[in-house]
C-alpha atoms as a PDB file:
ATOM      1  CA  UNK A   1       0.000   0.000   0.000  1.00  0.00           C
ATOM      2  CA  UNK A   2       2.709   2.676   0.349  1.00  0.00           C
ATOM      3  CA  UNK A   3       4.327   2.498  -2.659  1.00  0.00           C
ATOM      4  CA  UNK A   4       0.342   2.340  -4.001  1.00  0.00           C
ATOM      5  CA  UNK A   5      -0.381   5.716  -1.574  1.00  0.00           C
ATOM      6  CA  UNK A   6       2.722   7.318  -2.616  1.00  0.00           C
ATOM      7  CA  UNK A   7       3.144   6.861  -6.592  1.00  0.00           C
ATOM      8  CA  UNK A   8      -0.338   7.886  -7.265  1.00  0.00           C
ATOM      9  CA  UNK A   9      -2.317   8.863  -4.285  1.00  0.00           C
ATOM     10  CA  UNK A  10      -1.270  10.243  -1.365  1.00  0.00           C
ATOM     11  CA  UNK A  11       1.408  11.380   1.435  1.00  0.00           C
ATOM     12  CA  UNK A  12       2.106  12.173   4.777  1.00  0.00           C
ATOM     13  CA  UNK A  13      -1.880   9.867   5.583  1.00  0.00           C
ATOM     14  CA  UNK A  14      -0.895   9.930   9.307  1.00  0.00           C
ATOM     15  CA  UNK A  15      -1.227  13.682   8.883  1.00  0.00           C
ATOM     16  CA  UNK A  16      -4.214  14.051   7.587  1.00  0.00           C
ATOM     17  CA  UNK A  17      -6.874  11.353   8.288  1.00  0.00           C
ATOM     18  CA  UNK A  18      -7.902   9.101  11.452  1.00  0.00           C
ATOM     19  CA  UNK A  19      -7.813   5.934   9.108  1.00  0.00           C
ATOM     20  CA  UNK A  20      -4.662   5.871   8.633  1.00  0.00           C
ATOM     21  CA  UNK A  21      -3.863   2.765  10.857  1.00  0.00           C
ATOM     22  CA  UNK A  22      -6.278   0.786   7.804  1.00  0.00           C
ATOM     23  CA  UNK A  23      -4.469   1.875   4.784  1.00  0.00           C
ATOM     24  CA  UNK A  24      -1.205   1.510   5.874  1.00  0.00           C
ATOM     25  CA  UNK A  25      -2.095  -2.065   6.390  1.00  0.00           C
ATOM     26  CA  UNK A  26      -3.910  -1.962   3.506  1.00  0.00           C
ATOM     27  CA  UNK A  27      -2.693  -3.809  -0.149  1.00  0.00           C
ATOM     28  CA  UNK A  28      -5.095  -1.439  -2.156  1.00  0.00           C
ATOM     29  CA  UNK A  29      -6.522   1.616  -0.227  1.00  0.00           C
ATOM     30  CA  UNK A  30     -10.275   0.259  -1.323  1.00  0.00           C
ATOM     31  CA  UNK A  31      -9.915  -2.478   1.333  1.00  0.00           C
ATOM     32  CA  UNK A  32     -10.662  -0.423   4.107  1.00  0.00           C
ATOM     33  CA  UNK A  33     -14.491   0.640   2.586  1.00  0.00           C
ATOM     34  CA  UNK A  34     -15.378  -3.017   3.957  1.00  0.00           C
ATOM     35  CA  UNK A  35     -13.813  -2.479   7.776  1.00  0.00           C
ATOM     36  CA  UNK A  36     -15.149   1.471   7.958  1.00  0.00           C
ATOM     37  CA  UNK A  37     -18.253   0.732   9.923  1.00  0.00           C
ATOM     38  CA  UNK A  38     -16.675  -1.254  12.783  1.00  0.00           C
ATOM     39  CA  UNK A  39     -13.097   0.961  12.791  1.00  0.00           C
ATOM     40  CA  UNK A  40     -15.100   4.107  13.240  1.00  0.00           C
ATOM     41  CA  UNK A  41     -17.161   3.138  16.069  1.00  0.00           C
ATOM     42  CA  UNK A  42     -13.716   1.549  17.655  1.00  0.00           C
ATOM     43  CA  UNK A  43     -12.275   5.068  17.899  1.00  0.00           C
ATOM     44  CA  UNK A  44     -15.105   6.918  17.577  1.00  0.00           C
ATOM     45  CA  UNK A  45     -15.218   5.689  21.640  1.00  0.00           C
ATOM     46  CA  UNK A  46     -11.717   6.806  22.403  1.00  0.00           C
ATOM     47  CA  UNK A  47     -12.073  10.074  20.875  1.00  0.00           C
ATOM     48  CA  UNK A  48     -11.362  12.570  23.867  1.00  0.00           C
ATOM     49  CA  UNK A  49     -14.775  14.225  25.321  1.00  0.00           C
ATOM     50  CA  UNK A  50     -13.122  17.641  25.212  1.00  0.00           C
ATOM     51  CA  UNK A  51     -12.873  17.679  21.648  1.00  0.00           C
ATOM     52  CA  UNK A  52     -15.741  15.646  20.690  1.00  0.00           C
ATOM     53  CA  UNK A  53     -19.505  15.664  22.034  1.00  0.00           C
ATOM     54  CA  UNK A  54     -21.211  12.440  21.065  1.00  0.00           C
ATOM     55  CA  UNK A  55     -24.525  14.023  18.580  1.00  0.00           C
ATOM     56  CA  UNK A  56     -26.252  10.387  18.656  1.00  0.00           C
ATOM     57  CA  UNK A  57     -25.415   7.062  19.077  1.00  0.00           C
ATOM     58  CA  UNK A  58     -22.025   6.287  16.802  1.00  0.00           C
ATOM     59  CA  UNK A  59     -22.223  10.055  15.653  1.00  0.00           C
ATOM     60  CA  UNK A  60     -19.073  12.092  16.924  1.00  0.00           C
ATOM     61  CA  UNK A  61     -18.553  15.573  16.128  1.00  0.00           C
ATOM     62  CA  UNK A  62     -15.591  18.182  17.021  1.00  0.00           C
ATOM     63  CA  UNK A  63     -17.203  20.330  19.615  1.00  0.00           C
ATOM     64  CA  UNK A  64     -15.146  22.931  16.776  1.00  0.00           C
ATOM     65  CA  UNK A  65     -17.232  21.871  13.982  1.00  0.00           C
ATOM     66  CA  UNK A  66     -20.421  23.653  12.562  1.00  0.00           C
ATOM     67  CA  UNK A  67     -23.313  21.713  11.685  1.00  0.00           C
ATOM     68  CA  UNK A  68     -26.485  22.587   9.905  1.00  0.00           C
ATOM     69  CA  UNK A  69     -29.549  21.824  12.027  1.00  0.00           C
ATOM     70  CA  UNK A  70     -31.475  20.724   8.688  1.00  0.00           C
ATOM     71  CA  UNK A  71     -28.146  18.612   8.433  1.00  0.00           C
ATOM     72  CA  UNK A  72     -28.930  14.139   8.281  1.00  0.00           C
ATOM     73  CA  UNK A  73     -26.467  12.249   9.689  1.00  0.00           C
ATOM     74  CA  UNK A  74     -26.411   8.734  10.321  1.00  0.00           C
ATOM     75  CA  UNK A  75     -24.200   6.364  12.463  1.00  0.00           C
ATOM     76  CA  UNK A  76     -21.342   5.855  12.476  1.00  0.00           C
ATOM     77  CA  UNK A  77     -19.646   8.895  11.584  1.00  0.00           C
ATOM     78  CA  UNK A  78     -16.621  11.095  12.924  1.00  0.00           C
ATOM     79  CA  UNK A  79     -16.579  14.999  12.158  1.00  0.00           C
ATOM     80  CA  UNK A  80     -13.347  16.628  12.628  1.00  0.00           C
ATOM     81  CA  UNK A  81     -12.027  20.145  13.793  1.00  0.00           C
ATOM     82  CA  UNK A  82     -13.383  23.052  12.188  1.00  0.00           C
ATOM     83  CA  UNK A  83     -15.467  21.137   9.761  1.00  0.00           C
ATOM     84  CA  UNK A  84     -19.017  22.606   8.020  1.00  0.00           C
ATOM     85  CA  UNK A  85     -21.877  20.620   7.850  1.00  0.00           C
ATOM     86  CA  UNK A  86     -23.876  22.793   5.731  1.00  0.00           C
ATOM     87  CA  UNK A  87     -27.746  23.121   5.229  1.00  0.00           C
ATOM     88  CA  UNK A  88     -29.492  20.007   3.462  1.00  0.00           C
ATOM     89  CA  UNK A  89     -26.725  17.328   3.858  1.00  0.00           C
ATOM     90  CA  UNK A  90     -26.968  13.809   3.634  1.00  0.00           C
ATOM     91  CA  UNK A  91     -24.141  11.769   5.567  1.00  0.00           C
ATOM     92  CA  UNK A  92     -26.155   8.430   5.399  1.00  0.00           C
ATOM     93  CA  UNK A  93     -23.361   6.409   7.716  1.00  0.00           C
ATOM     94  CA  UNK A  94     -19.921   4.762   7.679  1.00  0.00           C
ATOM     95  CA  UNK A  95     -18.338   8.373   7.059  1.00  0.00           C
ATOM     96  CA  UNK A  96     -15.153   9.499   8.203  1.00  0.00           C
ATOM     97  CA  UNK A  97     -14.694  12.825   7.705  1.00  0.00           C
ATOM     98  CA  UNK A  98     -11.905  14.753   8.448  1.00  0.00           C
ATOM     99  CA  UNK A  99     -10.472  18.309   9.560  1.00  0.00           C
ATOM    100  CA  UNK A 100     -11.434  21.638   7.526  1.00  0.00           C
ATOM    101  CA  UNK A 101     -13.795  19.595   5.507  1.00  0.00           C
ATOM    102  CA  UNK A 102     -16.950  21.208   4.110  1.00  0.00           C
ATOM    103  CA  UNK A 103     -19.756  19.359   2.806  1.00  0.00           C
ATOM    104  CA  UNK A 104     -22.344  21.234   1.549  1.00  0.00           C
ATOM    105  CA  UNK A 105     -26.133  21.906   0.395  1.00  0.00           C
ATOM    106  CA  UNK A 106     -27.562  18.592  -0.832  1.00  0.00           C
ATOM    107  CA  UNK A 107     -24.189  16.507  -0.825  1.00  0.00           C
ATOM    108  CA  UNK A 108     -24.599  13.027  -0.095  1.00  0.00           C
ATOM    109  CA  UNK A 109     -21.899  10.322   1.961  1.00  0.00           C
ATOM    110  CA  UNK A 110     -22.419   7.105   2.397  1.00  0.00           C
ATOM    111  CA  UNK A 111     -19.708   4.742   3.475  1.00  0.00           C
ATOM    112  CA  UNK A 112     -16.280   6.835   2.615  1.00  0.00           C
ATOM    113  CA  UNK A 113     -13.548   8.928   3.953  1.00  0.00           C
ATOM    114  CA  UNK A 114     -12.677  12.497   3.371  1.00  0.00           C
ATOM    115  CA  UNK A 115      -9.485  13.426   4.287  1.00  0.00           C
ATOM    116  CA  UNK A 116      -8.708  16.583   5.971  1.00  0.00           C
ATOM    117  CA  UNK A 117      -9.297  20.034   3.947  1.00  0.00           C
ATOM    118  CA  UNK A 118     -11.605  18.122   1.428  1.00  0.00           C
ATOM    119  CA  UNK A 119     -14.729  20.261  -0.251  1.00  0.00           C
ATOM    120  CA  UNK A 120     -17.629  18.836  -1.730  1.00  0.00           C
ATOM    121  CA  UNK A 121     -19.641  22.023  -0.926  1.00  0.00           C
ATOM    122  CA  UNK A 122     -22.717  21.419  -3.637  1.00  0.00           C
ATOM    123  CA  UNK A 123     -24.692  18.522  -5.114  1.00  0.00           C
ATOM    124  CA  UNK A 124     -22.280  16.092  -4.699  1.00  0.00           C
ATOM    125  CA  UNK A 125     -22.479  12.320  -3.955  1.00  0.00           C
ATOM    126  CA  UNK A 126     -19.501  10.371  -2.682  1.00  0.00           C
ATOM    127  CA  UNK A 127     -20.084   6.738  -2.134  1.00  0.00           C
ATOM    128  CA  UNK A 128     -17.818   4.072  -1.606  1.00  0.00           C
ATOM    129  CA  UNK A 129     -14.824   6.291  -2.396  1.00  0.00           C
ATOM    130  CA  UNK A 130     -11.643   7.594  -0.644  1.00  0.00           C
ATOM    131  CA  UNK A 131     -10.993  11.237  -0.787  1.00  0.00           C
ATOM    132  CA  UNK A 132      -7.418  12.689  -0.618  1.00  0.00           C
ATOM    133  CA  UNK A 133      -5.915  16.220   1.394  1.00  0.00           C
ATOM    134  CA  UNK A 134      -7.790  19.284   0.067  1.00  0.00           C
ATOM    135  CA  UNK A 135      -9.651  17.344  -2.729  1.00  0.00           C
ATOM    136  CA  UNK A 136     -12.303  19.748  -4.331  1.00  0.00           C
ATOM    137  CA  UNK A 137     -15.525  18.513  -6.016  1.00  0.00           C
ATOM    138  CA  UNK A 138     -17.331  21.288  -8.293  1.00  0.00           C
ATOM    139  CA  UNK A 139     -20.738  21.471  -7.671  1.00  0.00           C
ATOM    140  CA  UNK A 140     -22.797  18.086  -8.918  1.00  0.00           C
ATOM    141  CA  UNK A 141     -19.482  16.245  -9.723  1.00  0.00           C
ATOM    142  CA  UNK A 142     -20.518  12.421  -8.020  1.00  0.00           C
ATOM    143  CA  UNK A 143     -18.629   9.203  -7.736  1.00  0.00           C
ATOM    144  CA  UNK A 144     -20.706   6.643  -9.049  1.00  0.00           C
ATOM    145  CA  UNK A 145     -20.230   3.070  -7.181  1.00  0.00           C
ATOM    146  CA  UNK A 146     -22.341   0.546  -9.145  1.00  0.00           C
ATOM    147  CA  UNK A 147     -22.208  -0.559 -12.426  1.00  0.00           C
ATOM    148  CA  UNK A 148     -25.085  -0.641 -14.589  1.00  0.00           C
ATOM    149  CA  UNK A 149     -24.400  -4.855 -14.810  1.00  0.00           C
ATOM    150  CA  UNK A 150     -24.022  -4.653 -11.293  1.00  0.00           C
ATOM    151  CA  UNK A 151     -20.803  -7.244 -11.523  1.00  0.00           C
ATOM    152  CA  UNK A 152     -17.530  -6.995  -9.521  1.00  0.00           C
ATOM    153  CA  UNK A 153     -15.152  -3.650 -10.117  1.00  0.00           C
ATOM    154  CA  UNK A 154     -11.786  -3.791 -11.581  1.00  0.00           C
ATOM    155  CA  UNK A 155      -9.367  -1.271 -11.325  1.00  0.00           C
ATOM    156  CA  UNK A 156      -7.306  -0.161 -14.125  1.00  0.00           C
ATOM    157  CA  UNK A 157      -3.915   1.322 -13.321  1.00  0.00           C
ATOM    158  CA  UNK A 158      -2.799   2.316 -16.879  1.00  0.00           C
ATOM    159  CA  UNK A 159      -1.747  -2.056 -17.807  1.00  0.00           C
ATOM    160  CA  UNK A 160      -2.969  -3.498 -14.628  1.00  0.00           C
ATOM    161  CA  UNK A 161      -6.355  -4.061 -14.301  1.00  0.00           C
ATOM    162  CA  UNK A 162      -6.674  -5.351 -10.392  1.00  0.00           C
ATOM    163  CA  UNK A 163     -10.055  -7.215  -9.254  1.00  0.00           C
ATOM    164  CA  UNK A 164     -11.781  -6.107  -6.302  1.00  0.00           C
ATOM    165  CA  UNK A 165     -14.202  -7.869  -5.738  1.00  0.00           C
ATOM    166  CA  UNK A 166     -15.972  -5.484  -4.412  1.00  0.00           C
ATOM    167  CA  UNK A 167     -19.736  -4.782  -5.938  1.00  0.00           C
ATOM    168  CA  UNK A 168     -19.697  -1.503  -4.834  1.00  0.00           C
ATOM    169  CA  UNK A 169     -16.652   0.918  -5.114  1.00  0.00           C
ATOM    170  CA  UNK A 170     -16.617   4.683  -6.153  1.00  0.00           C
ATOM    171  CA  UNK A 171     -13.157   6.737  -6.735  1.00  0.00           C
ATOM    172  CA  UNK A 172      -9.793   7.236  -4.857  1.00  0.00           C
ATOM    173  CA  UNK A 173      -8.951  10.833  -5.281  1.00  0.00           C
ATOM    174  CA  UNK A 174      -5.736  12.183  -4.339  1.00  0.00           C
ATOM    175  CA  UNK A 175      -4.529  14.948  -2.444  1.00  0.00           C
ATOM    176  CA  UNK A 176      -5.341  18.493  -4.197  1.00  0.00           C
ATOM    177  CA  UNK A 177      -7.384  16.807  -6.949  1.00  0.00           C
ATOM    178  CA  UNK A 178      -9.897  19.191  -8.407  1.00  0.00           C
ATOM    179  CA  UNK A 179     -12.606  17.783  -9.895  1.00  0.00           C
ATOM    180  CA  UNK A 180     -14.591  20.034 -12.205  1.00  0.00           C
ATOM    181  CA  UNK A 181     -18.649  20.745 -11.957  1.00  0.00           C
ATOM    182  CA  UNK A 182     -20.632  17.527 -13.302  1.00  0.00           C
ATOM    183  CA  UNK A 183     -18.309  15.189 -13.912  1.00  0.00           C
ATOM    184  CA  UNK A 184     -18.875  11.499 -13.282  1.00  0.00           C
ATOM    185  CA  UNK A 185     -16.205   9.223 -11.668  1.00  0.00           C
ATOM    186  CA  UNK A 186     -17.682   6.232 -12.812  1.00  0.00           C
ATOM    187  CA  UNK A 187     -16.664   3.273 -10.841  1.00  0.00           C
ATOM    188  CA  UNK A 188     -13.365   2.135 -10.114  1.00  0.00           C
ATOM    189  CA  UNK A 189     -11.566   5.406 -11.138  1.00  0.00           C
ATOM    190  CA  UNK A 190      -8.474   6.194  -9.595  1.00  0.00           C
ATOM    191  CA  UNK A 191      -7.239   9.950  -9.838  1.00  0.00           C
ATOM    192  CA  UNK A 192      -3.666  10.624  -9.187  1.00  0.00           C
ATOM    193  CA  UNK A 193      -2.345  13.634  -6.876  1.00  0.00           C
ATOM    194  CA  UNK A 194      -2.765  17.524  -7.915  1.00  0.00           C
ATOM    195  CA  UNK A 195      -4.255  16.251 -11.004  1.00  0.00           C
ATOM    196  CA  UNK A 196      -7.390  18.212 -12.627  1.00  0.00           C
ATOM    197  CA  UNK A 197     -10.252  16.847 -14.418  1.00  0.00           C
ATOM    198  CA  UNK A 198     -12.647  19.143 -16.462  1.00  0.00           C
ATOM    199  CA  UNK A 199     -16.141  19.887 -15.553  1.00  0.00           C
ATOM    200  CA  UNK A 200     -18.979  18.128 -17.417  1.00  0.00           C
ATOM    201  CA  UNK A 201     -17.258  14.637 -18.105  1.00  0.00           C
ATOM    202  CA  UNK A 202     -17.242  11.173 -17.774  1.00  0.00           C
ATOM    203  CA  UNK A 203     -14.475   9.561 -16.205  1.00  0.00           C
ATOM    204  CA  UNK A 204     -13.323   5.604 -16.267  1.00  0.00           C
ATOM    205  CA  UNK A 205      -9.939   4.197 -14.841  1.00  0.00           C
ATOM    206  CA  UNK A 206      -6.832   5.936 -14.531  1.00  0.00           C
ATOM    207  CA  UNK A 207      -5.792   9.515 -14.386  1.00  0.00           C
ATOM    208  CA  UNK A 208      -2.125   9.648 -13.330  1.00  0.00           C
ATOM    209  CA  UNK A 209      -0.736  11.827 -10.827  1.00  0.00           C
ATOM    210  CA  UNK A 210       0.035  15.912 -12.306  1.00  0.00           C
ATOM    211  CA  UNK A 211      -2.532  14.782 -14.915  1.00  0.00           C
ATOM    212  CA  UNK A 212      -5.253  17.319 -17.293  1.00  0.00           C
ATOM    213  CA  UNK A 213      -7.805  15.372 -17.990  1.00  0.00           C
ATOM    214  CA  UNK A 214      -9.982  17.607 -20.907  1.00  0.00           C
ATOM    215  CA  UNK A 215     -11.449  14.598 -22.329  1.00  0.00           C
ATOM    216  CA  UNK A 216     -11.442  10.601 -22.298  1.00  0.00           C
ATOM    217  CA  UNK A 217      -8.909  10.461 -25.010  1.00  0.00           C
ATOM    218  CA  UNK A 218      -6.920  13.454 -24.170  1.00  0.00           C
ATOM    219  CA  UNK A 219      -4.986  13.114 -20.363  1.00  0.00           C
ATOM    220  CA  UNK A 220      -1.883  15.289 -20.798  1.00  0.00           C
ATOM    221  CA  UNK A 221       0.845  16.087 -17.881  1.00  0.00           C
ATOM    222  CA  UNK A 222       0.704  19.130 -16.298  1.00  0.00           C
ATOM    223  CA  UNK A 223       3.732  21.622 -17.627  1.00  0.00           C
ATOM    224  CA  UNK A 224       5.616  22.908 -14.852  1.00  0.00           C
ATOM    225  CA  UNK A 225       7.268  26.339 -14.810  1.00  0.00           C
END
């Protein structure tokens, strides 16, 4: 998993998430969507009372965070420091959601984990997915997590393709991805670190780390000055 986390994804994990005991243990960082429920009401317990006020039973929130009272939030799920929970949204359970994270009007989680500094401020759905340090969805870009077939997912890193067995699985983003308004992730796609991907597409497989994605056939690397 490190060599996984740190070609493509993500670095410095201990920084900047509470899961990162799972993925450093971790062969594929999509292996963890399958332990989140039980791992976040292990140390959603030992999280200190003077930072965090228990909200409901398996809910945990920063006593720093702000939360929307028209805000739905199922069990289990950890809010960090200084996160917004903004009017309207949807955390349906199994969310682990980090520091300086804003989700927003109508966004819906279900069974992922936002690092710290990740937006997904409007009409977003994240399912099944992995979000990296300061990710930013545009408003309505989703992860979808089911095929249409509703078979296994594979995961193609450019050659590889790697089974999951997993029905369900949405995207692992890396850290400062931006991913523009109304794209799809369609399932399975990984996105590389500080990569871009335009608004208004639809995205399958791999986009490489320092990656432009303008279209399905045209992923260039960024130019550096």
């Amino acid at each position: 998993m490190a060599s996984f986390a740190d070609t493509i994804l993500w670095r410095d994990v201990q920084l900047h998430t509470l899961c990162a005991p799972l993925l450093q243990k971790a062969a594929y960082p999509w292996e963890i969507l399958s332990l989140l429920t039980d791992f976040i009401r292990a140390i959603g317990q030992r999280l200190p009372p003077d930072e965090y006020e228990t909200l409901a039973d398996g809910v945990w929130a920063a006593r720093t965070a702000h939360i929307a009272p028209s805000a739905c939030i199922g069990a289990p799920c950890i809010i960090g420091h200084d996160t917004d929970i903004r009017h309207g949204a949807f955390i349906r359970g199994s969310a682990l959601i980090g520091d300086r994270v804003v989700v927003g009007n109508s966004t819906e989680l279900k069974n992922c984990v936002l690092f710290d500094g990740v937006q997904a401020p409007h009409f977003n759905y994240v399912g099944d997915s992995i979000l990296g340090y300061r990710a930013h969805l545009g408003a309505g870009a989703i992860t979808s997590n089911i095929k249409s077939d509703r078979s296994d997912i594979v995961v193609r890193i450019e050659q590889a393709r790697i089974p999951t067995g997993r029905r369900k699985l949405g995207a692992m983003i890396g850290d400062f991805v931006e991913i523009g308004c109304n794209s799809v992730l369609n399932p399975g796609t990984v996105v590389g670190r500080e990569s871009v991907v335009y608004p208004a597409l639809s995205v399958r497989g791999y986009v490489g780390e320092q990656c432009i994605c303008k279209s399905a056939k045209e992923i260039i690397k960024k130019r550096r000055s």
